[in-house]
PDB file of N, CA and C in Angstrom:
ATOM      1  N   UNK A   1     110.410   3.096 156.148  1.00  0.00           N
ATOM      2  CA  UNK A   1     110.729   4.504 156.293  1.00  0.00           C
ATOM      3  C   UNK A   1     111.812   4.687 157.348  1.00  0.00           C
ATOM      4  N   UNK A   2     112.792   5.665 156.922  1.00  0.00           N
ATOM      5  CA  UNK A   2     114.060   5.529 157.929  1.00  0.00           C
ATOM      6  C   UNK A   2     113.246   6.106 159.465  1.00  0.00           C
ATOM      7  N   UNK A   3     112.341   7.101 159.009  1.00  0.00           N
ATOM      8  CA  UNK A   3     111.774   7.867 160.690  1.00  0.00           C
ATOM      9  C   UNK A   3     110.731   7.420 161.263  1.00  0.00           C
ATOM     10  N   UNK A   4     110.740   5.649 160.726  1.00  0.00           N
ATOM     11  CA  UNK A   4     110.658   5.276 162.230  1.00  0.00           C
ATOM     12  C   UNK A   4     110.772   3.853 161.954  1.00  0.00           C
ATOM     13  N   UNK A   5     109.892   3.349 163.121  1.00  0.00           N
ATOM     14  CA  UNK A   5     110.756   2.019 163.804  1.00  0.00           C
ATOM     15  C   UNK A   5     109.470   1.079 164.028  1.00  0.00           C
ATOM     16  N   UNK A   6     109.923  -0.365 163.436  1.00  0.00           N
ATOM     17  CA  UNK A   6     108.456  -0.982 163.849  1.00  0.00           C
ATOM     18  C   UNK A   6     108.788  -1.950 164.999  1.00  0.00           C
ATOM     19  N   UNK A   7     107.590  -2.378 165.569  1.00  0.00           N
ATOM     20  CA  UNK A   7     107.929  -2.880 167.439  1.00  0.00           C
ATOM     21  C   UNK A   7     106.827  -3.258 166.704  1.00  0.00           C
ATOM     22  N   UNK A   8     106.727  -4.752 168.026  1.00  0.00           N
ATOM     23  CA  UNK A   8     105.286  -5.258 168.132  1.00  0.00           C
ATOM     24  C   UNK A   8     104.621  -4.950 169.867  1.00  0.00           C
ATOM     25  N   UNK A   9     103.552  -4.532 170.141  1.00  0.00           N
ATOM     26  CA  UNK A   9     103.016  -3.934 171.490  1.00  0.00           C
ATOM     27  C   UNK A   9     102.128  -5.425 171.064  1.00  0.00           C
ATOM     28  N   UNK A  10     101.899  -5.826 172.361  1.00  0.00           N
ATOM     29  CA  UNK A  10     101.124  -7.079 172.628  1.00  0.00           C
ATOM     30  C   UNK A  10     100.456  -7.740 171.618  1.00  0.00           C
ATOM     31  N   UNK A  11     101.671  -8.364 171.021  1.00  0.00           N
ATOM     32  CA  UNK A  11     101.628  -9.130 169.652  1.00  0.00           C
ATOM     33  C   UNK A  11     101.240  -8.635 168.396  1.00  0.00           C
ATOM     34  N   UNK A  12     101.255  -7.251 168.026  1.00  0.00           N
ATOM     35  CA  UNK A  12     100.375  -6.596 167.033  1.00  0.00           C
ATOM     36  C   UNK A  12     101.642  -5.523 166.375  1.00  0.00           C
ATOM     37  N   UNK A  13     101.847  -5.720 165.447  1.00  0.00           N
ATOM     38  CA  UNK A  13     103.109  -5.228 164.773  1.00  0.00           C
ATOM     39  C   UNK A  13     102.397  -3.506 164.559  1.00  0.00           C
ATOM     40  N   UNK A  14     103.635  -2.423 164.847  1.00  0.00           N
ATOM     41  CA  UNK A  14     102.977  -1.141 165.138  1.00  0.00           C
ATOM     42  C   UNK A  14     104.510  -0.604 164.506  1.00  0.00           C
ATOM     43  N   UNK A  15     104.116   0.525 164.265  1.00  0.00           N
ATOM     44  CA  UNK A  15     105.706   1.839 164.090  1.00  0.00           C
ATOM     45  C   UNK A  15     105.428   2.833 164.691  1.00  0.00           C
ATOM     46  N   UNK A  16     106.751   3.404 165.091  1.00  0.00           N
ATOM     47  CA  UNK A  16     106.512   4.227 166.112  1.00  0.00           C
ATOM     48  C   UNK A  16     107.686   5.199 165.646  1.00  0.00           C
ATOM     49  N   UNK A  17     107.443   6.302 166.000  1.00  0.00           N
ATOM     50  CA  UNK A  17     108.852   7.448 165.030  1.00  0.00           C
ATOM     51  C   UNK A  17     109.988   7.096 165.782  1.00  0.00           C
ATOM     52  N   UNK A  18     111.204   7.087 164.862  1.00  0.00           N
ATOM     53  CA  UNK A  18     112.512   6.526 165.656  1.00  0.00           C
ATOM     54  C   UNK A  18     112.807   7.365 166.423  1.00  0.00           C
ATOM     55  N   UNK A  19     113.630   6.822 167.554  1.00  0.00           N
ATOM     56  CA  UNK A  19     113.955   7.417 168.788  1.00  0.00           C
ATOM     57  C   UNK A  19     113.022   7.170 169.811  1.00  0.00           C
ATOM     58  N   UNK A  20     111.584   7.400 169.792  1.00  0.00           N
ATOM     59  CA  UNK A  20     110.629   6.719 170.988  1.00  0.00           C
ATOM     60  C   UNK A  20     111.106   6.281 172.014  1.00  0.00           C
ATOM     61  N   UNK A  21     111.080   6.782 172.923  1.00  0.00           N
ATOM     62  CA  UNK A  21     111.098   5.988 174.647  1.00  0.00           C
ATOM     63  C   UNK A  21     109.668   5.074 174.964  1.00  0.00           C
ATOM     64  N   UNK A  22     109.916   4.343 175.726  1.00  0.00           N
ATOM     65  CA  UNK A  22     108.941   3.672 176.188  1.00  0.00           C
ATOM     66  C   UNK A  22     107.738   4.380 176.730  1.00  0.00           C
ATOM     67  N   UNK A  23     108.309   5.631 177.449  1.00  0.00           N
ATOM     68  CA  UNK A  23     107.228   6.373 177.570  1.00  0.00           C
ATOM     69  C   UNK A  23     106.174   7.498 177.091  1.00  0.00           C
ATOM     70  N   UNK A  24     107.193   7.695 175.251  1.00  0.00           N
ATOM     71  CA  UNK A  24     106.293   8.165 174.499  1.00  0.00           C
ATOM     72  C   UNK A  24     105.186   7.029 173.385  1.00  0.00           C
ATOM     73  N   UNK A  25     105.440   5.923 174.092  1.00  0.00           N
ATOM     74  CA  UNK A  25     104.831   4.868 173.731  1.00  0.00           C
ATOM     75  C   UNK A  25     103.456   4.940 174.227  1.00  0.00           C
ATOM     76  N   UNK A  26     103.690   4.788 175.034  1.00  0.00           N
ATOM     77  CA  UNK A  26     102.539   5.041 176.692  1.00  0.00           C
ATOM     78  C   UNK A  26     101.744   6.306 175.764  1.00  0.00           C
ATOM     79  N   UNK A  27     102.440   7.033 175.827  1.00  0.00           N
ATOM     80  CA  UNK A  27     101.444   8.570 175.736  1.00  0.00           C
ATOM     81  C   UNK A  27     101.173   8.482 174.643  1.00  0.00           C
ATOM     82  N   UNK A  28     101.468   7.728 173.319  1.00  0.00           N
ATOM     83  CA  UNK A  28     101.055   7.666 171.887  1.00  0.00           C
ATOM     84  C   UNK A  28      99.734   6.981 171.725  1.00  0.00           C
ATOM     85  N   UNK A  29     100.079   5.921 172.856  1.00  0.00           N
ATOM     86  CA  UNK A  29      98.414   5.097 172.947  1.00  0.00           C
ATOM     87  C   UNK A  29      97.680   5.549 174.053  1.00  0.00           C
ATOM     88  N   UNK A  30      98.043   6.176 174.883  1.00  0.00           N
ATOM     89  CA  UNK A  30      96.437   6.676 175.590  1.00  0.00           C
ATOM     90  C   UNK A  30      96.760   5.711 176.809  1.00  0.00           C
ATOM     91  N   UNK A  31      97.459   5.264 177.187  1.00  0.00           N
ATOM     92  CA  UNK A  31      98.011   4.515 178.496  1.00  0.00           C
ATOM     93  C   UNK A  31      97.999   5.437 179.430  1.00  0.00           C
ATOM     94  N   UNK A  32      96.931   5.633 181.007  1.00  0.00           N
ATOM     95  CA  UNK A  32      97.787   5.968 181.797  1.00  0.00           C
ATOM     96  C   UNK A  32      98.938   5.459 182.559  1.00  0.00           C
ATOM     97  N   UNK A  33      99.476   6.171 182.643  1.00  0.00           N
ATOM     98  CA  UNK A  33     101.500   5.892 182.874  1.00  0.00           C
ATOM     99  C   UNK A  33     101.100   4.910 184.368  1.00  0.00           C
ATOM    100  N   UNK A  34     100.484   5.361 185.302  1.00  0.00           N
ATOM    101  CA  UNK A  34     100.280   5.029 186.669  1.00  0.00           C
ATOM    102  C   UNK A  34      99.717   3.769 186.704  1.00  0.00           C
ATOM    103  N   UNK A  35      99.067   3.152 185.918  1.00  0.00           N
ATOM    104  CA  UNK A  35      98.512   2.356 185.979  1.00  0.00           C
ATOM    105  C   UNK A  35      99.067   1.134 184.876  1.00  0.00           C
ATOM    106  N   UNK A  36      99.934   0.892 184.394  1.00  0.00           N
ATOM    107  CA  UNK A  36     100.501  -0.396 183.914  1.00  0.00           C
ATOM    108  C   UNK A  36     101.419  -0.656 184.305  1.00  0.00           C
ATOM    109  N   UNK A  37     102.267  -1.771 183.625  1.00  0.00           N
ATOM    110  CA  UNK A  37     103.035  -2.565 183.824  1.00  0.00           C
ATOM    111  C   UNK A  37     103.751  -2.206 182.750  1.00  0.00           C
ATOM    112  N   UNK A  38     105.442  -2.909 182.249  1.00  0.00           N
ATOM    113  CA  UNK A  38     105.429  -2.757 180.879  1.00  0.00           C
ATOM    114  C   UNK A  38     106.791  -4.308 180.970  1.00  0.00           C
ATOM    115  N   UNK A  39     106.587  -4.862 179.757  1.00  0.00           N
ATOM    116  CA  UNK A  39     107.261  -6.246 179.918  1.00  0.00           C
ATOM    117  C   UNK A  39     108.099  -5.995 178.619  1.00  0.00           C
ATOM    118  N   UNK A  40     109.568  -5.478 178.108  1.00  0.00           N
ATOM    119  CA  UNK A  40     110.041  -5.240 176.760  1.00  0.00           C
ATOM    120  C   UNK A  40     111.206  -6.309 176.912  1.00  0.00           C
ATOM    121  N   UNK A  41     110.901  -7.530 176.306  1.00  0.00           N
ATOM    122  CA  UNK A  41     111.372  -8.250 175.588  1.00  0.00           C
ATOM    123  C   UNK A  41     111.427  -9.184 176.470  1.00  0.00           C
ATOM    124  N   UNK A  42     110.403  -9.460 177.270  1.00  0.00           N
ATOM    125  CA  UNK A  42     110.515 -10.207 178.199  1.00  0.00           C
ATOM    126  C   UNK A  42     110.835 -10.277 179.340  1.00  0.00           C
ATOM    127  N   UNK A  43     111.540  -8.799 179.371  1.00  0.00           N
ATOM    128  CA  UNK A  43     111.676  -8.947 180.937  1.00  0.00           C
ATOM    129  C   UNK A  43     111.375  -7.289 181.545  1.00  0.00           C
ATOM    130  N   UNK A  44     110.922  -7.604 182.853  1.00  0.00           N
ATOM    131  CA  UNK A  44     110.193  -6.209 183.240  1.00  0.00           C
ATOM    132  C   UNK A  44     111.131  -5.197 183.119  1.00  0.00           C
ATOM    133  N   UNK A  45     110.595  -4.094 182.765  1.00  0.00           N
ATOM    134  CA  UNK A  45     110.982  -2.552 182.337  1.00  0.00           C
ATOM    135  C   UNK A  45     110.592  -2.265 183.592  1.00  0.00           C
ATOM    136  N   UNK A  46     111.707  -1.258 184.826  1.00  0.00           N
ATOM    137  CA  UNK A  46     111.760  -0.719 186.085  1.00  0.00           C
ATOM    138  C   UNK A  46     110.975   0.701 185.032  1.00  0.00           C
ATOM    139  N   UNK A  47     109.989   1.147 186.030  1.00  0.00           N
ATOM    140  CA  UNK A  47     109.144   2.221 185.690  1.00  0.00           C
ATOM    141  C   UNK A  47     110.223   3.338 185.679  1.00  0.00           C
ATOM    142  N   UNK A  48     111.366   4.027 186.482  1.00  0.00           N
ATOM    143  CA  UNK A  48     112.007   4.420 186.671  1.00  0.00           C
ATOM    144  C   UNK A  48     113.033   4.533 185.071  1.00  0.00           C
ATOM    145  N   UNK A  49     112.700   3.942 184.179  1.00  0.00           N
ATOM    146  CA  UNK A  49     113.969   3.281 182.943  1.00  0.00           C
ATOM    147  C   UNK A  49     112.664   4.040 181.503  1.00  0.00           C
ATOM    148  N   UNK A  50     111.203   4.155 181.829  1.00  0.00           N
ATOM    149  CA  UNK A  50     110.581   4.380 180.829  1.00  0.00           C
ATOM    150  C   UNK A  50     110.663   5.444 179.689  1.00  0.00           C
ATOM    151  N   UNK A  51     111.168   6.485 180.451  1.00  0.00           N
ATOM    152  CA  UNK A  51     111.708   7.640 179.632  1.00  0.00           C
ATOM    153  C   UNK A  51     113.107   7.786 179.195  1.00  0.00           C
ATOM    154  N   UNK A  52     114.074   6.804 179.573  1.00  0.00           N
ATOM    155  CA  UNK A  52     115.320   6.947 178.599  1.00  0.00           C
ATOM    156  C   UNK A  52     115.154   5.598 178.133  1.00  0.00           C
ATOM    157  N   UNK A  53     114.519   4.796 178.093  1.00  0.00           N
ATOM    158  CA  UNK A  53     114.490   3.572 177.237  1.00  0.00           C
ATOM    159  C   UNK A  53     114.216   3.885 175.877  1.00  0.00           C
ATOM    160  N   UNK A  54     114.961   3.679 174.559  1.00  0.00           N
ATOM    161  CA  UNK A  54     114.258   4.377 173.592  1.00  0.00           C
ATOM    162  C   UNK A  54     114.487   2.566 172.532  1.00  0.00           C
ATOM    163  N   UNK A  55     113.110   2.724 172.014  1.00  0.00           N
ATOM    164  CA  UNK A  55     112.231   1.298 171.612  1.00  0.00           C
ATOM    165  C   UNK A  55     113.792   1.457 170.226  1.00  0.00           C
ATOM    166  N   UNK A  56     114.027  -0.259 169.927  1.00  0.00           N
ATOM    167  CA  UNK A  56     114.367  -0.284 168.900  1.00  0.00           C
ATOM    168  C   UNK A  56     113.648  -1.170 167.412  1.00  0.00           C
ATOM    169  N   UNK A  57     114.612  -1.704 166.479  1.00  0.00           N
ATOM    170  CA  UNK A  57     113.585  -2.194 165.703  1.00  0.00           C
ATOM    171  C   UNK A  57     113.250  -3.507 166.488  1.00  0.00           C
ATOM    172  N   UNK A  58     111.999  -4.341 166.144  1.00  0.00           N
ATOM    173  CA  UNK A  58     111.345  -5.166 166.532  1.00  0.00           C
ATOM    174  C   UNK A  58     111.422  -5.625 167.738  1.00  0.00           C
ATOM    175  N   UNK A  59     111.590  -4.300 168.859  1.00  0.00           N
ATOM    176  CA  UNK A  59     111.208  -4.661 170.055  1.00  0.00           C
ATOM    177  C   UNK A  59     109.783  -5.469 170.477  1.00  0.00           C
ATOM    178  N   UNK A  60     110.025  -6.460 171.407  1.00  0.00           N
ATOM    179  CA  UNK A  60     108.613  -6.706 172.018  1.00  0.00           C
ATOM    180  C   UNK A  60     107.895  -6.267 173.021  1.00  0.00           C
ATOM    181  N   UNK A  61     106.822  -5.159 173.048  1.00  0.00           N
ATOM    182  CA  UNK A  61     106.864  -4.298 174.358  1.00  0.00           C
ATOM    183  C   UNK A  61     105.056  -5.156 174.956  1.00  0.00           C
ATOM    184  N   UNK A  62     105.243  -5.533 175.570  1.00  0.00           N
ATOM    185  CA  UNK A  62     103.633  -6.138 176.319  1.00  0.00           C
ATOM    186  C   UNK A  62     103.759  -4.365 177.395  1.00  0.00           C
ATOM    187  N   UNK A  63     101.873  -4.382 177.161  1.00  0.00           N
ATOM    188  CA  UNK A  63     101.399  -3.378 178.241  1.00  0.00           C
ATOM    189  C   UNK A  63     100.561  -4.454 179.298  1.00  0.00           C
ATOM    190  N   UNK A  64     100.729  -4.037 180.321  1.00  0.00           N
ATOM    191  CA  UNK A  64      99.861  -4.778 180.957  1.00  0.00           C
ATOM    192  C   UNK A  64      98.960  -3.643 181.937  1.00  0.00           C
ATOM    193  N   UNK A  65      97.547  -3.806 182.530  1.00  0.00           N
ATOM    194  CA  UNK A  65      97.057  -3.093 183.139  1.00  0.00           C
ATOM    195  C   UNK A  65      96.820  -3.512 184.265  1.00  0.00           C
ATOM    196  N   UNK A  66      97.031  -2.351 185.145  1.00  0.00           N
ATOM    197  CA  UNK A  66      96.763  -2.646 187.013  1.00  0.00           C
ATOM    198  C   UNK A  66      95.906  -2.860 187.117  1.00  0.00           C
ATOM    199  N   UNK A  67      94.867  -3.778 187.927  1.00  0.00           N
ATOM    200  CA  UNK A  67      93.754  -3.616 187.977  1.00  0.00           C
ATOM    201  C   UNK A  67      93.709  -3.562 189.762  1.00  0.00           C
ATOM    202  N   UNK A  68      93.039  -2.863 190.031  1.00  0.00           N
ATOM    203  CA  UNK A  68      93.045  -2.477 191.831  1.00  0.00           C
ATOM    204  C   UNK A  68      91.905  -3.413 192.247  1.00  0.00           C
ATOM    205  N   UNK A  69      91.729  -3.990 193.159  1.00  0.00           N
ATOM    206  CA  UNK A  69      90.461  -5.307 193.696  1.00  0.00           C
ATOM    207  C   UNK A  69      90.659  -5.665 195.064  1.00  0.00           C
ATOM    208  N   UNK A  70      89.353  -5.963 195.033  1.00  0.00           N
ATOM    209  CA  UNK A  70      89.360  -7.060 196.858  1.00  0.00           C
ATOM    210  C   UNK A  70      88.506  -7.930 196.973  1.00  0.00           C
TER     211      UNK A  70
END
């Protein structure tokens, strides 16, 4: 389908409507924003870059989660 775009999110092939930023990625799955990481194509995505980053075809986007500990 031209309106949209398939990516794989931590190895699992997904579509996402074209144009998507990384951070309507986030908010499509239920990610809070504050609390991950994001690794697209291997190399870290500056949190600062998430909302004009816009996913293309077969991007590789890993989520990763913060986990806070002591």
């Amino acid at each position: 389908m031209p309106d949209e775009c398939r990516i794989y999110v931590n190895g699992k092939e997904r579509t996402v409507p074209t144009g998507s930023s990384v951070l309507d990625l986030l908010q499509l799955l239920g990610y809070p924003v504050k609390m991950v990481l994001i690794e697209l194509n291997k190399e870290v995505l500056p949190r600062r870059e998430w909302a004009e980053r816009r996913l293309e075809r077969d991007d590789r986007v890993e989520i990763l989660r913060v986990v806070a500990g002591g």
